[in-house]
PDB file of N, CA and C in Angstrom:
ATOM      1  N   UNK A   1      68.151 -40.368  13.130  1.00  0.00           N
ATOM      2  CA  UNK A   1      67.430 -39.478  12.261  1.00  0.00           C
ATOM      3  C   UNK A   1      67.781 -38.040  12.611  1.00  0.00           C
ATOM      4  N   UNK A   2      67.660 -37.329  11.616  1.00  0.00           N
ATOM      5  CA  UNK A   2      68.125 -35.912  11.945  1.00  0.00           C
ATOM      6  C   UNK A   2      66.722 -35.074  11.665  1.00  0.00           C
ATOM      7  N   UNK A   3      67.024 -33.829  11.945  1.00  0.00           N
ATOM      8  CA  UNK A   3      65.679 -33.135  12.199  1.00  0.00           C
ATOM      9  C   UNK A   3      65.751 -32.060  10.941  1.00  0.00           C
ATOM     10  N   UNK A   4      67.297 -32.249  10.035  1.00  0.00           N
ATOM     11  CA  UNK A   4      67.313 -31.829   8.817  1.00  0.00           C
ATOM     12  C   UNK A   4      66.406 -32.162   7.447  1.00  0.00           C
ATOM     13  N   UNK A   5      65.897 -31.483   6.899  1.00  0.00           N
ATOM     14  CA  UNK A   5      64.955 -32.040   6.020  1.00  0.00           C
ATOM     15  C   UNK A   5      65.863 -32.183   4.649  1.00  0.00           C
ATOM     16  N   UNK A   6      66.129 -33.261   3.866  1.00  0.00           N
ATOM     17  CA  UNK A   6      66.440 -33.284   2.792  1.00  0.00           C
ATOM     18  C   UNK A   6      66.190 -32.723   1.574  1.00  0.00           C
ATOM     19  N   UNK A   7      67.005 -31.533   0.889  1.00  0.00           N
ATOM     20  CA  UNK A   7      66.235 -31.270  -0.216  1.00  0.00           C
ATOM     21  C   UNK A   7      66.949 -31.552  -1.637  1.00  0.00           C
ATOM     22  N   UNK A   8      66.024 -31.517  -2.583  1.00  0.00           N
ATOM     23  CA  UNK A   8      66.356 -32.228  -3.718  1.00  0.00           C
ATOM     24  C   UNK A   8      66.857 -31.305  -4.232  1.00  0.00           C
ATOM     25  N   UNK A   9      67.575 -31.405  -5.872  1.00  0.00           N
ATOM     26  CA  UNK A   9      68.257 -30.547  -6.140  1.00  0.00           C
ATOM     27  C   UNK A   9      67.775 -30.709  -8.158  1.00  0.00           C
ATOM     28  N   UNK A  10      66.391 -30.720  -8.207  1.00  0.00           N
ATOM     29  CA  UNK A  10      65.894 -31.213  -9.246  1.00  0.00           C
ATOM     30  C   UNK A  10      65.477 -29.961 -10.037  1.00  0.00           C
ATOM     31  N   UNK A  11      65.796 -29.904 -10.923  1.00  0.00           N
ATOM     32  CA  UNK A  11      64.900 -28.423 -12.080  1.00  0.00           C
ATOM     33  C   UNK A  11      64.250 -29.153 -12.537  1.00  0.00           C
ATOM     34  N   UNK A  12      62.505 -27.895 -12.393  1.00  0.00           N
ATOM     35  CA  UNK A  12      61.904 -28.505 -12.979  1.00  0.00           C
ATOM     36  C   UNK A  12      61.286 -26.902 -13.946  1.00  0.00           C
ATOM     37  N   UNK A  13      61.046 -27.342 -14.864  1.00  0.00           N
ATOM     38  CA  UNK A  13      61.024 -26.409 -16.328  1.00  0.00           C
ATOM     39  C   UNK A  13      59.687 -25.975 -16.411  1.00  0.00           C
ATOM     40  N   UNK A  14      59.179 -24.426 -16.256  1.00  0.00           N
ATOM     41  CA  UNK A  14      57.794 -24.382 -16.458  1.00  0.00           C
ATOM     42  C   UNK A  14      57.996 -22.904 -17.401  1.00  0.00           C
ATOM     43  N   UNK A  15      56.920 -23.293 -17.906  1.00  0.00           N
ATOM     44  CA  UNK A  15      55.767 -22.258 -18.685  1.00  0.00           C
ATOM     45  C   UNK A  15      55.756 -20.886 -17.742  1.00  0.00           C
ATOM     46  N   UNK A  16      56.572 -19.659 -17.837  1.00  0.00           N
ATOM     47  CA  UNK A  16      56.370 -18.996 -17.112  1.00  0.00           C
ATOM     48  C   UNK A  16      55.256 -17.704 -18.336  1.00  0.00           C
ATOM     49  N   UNK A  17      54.691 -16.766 -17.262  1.00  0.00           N
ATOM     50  CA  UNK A  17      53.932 -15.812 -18.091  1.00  0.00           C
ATOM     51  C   UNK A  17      54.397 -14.936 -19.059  1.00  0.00           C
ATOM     52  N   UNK A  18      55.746 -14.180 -18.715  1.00  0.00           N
ATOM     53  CA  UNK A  18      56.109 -13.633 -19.847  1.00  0.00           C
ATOM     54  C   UNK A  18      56.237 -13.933 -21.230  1.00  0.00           C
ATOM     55  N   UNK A  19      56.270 -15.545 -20.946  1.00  0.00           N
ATOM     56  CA  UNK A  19      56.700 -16.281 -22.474  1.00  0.00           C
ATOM     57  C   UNK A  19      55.330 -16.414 -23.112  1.00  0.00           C
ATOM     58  N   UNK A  20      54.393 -16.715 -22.289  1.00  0.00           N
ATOM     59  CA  UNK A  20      52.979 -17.295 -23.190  1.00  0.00           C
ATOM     60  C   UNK A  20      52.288 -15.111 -23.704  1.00  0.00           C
ATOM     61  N   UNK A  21      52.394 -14.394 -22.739  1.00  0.00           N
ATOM     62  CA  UNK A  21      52.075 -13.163 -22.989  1.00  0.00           C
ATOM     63  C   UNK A  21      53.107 -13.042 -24.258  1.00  0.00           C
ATOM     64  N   UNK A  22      54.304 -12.404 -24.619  1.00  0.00           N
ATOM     65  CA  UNK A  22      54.755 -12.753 -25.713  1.00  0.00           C
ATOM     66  C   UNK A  22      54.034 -13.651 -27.048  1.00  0.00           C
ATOM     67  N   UNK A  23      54.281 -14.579 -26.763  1.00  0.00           N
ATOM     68  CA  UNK A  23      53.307 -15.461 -27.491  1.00  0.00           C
ATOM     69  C   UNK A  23      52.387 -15.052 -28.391  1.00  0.00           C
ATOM     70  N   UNK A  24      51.291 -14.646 -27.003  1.00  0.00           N
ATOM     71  CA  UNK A  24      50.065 -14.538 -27.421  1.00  0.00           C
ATOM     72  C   UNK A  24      50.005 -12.814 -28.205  1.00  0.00           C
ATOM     73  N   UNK A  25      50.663 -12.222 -27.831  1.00  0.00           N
ATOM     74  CA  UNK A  25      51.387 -10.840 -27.986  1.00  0.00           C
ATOM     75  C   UNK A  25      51.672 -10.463 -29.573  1.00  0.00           C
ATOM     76  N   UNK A  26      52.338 -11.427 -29.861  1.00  0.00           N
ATOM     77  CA  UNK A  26      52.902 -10.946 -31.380  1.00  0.00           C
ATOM     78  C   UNK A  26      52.314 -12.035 -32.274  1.00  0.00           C
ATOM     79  N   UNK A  27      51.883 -13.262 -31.942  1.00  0.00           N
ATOM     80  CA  UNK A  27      50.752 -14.013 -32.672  1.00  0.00           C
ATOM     81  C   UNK A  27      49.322 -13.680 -32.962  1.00  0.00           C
ATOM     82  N   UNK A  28      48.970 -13.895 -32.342  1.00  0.00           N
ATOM     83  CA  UNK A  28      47.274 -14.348 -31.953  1.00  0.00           C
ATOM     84  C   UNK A  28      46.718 -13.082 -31.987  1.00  0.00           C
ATOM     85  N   UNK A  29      47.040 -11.954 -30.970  1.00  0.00           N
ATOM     86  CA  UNK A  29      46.308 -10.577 -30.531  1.00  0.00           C
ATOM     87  C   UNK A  29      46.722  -9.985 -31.970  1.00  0.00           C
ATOM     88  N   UNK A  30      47.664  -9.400 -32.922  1.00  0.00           N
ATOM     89  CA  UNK A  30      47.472  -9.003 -34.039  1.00  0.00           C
ATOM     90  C   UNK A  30      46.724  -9.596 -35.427  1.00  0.00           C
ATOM     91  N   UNK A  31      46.565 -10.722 -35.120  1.00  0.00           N
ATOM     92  CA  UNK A  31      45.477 -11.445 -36.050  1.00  0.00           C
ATOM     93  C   UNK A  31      43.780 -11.092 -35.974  1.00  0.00           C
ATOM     94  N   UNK A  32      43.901 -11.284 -34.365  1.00  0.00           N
ATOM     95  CA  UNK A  32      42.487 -10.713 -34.061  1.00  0.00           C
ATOM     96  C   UNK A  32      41.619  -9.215 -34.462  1.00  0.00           C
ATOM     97  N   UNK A  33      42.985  -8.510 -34.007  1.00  0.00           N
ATOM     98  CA  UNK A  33      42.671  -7.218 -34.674  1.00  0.00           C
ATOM     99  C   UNK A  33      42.880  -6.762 -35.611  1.00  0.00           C
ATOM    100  N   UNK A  34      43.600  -7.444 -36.814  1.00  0.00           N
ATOM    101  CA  UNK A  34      42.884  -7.333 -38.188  1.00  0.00           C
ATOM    102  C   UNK A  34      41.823  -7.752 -38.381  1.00  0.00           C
ATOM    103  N   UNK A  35      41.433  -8.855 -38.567  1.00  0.00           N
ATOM    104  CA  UNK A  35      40.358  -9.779 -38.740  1.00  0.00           C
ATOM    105  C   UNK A  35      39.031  -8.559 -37.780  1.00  0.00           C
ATOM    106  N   UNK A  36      39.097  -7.936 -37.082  1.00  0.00           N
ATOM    107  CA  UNK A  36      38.042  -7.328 -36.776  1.00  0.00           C
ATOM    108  C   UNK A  36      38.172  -6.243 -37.365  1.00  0.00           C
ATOM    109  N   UNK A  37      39.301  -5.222 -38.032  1.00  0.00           N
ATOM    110  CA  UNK A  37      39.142  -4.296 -38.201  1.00  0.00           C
ATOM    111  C   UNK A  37      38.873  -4.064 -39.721  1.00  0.00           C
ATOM    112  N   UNK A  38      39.202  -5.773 -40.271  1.00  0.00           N
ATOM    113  CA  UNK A  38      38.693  -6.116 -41.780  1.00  0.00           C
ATOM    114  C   UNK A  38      37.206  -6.133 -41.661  1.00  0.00           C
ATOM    115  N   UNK A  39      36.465  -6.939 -40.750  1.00  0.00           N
ATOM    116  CA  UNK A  39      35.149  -7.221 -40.206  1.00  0.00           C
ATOM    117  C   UNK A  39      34.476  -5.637 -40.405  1.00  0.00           C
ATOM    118  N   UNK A  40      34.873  -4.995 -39.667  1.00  0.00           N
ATOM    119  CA  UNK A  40      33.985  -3.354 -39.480  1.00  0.00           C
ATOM    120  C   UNK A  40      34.277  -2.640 -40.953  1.00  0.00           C
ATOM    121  N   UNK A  41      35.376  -2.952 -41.621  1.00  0.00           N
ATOM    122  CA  UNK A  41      35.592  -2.368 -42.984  1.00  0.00           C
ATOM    123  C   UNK A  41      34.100  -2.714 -43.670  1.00  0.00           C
ATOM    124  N   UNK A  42      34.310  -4.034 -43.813  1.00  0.00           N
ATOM    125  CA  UNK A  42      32.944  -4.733 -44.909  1.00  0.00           C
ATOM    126  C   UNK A  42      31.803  -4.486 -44.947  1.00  0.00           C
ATOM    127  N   UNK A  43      31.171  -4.161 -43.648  1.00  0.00           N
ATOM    128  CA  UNK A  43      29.685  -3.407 -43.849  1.00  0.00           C
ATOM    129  C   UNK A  43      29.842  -2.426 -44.270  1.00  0.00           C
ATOM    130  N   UNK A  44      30.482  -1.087 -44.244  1.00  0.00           N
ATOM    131  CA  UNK A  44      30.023   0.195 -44.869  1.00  0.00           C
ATOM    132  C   UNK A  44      30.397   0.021 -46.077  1.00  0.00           C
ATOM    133  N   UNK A  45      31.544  -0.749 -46.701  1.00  0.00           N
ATOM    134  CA  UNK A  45      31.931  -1.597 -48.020  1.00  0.00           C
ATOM    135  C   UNK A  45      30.448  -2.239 -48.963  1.00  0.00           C
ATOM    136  N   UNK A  46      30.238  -2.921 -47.860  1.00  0.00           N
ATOM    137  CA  UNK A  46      29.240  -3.681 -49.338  1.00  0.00           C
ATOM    138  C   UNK A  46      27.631  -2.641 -49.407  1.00  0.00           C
ATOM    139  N   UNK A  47      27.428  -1.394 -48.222  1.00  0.00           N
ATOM    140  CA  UNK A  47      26.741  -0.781 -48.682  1.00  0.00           C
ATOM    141  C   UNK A  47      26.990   0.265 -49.506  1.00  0.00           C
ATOM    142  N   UNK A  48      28.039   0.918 -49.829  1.00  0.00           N
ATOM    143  CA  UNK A  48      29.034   1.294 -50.593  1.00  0.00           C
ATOM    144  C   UNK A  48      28.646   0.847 -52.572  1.00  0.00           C
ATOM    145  N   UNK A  49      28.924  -0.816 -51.934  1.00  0.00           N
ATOM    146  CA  UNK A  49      28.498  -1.422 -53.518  1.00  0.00           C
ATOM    147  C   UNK A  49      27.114  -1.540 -53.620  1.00  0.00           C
ATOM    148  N   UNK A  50      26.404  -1.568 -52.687  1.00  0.00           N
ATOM    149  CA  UNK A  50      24.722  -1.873 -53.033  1.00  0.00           C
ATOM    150  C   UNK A  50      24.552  -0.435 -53.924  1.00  0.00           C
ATOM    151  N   UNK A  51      24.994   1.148 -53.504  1.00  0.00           N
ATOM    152  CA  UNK A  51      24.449   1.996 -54.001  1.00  0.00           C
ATOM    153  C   UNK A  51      24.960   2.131 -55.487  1.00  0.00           C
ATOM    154  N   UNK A  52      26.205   1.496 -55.874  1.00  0.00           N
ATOM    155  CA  UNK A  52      27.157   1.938 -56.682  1.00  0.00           C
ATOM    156  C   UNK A  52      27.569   0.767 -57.476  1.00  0.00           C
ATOM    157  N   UNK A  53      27.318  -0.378 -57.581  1.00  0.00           N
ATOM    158  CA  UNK A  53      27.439  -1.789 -58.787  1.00  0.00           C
ATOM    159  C   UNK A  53      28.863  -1.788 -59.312  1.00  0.00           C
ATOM    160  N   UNK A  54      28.959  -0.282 -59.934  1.00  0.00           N
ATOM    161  CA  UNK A  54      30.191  -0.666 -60.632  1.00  0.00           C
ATOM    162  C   UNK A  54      31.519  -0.459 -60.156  1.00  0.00           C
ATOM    163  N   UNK A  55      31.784  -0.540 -58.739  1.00  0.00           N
ATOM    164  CA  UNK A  55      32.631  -0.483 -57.934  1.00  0.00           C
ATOM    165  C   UNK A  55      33.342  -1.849 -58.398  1.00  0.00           C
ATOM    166  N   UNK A  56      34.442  -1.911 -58.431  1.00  0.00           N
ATOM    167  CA  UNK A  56      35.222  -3.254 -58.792  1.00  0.00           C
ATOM    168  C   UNK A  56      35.908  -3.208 -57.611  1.00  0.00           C
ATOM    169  N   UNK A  57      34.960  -4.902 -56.921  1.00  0.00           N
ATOM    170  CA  UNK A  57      35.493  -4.953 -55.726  1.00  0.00           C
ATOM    171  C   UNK A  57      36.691  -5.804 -55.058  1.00  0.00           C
ATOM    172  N   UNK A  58      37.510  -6.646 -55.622  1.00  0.00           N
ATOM    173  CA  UNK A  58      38.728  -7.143 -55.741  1.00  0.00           C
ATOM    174  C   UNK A  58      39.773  -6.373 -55.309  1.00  0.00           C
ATOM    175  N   UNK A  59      40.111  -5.098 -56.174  1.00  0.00           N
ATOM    176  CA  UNK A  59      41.077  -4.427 -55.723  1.00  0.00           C
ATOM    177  C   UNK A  59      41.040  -3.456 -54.445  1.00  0.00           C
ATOM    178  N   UNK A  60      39.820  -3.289 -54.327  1.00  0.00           N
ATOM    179  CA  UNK A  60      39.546  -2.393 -52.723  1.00  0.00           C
ATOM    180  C   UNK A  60      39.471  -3.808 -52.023  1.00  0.00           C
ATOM    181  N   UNK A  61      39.410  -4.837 -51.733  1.00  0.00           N
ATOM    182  CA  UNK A  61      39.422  -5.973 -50.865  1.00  0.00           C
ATOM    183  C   UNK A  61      40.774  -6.113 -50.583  1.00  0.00           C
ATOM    184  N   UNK A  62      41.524  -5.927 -51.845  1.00  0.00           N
ATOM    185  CA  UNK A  62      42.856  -6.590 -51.529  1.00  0.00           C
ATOM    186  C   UNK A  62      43.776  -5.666 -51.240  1.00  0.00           C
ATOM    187  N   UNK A  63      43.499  -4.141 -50.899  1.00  0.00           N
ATOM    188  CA  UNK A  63      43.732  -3.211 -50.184  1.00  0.00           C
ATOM    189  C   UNK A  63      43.525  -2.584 -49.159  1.00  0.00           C
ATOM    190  N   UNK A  64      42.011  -3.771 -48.872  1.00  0.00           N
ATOM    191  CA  UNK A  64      42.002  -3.403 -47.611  1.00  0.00           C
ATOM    192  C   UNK A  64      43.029  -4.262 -46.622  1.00  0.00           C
ATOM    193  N   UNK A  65      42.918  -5.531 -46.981  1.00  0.00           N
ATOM    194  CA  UNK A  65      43.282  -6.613 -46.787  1.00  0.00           C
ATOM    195  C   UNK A  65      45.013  -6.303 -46.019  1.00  0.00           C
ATOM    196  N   UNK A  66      45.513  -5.863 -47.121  1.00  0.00           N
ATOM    197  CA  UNK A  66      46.913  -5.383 -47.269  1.00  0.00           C
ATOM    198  C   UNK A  66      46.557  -4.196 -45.773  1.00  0.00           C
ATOM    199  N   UNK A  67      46.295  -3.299 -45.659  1.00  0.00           N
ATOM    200  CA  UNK A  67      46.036  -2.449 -44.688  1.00  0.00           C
ATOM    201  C   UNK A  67      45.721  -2.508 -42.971  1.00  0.00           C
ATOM    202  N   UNK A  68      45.009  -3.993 -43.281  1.00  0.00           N
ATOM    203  CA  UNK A  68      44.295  -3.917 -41.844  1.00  0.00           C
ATOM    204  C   UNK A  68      45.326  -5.072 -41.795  1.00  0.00           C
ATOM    205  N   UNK A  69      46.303  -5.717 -42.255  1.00  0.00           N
ATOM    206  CA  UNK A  69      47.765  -6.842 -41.992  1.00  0.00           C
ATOM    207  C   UNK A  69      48.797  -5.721 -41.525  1.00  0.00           C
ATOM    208  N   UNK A  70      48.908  -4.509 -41.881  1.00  0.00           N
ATOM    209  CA  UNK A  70      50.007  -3.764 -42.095  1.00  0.00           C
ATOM    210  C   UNK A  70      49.904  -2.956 -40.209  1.00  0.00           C
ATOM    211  N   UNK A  71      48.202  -3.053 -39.681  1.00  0.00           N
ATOM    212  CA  UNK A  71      48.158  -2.458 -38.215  1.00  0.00           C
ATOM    213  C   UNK A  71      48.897  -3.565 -37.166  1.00  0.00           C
TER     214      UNK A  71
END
């Protein structure tokens, strides 16, 4: 017996952080912050329409919509 320890010579493939940060980076974290910055739009929005009815609200939705995708 030798007092050399045998080592293997095996790759093994992992999930490192840069890749899941990425990931989560250009997926997930810009979704969130539309979706919240659509969220904070809508309350001063629909009090907006409570004072004012004839606001046609479709096209300011779908501009906002367009806007808070575009951050």
């Amino acid at each position: 017996m030798s007092d050399v320890l045998e080592t293997t010579d095996e790759i093994v493939e992992q999930i490192t952080v840069p890749e899941i940060s990425i990931h989560y980076s250009r997926l997930v974290l810009p979704a969130i912050i539309s979706t919240w910055v659509l969220c904070l739009l809508i309350g001063p929005l629909a009090v907006i329409r409570a004072w004012n009815p004839a606001i046609n609200w479709a096209p300011l939705m779908v501009m906002l919509t367009a806007a808070a995708l575009q951050g």
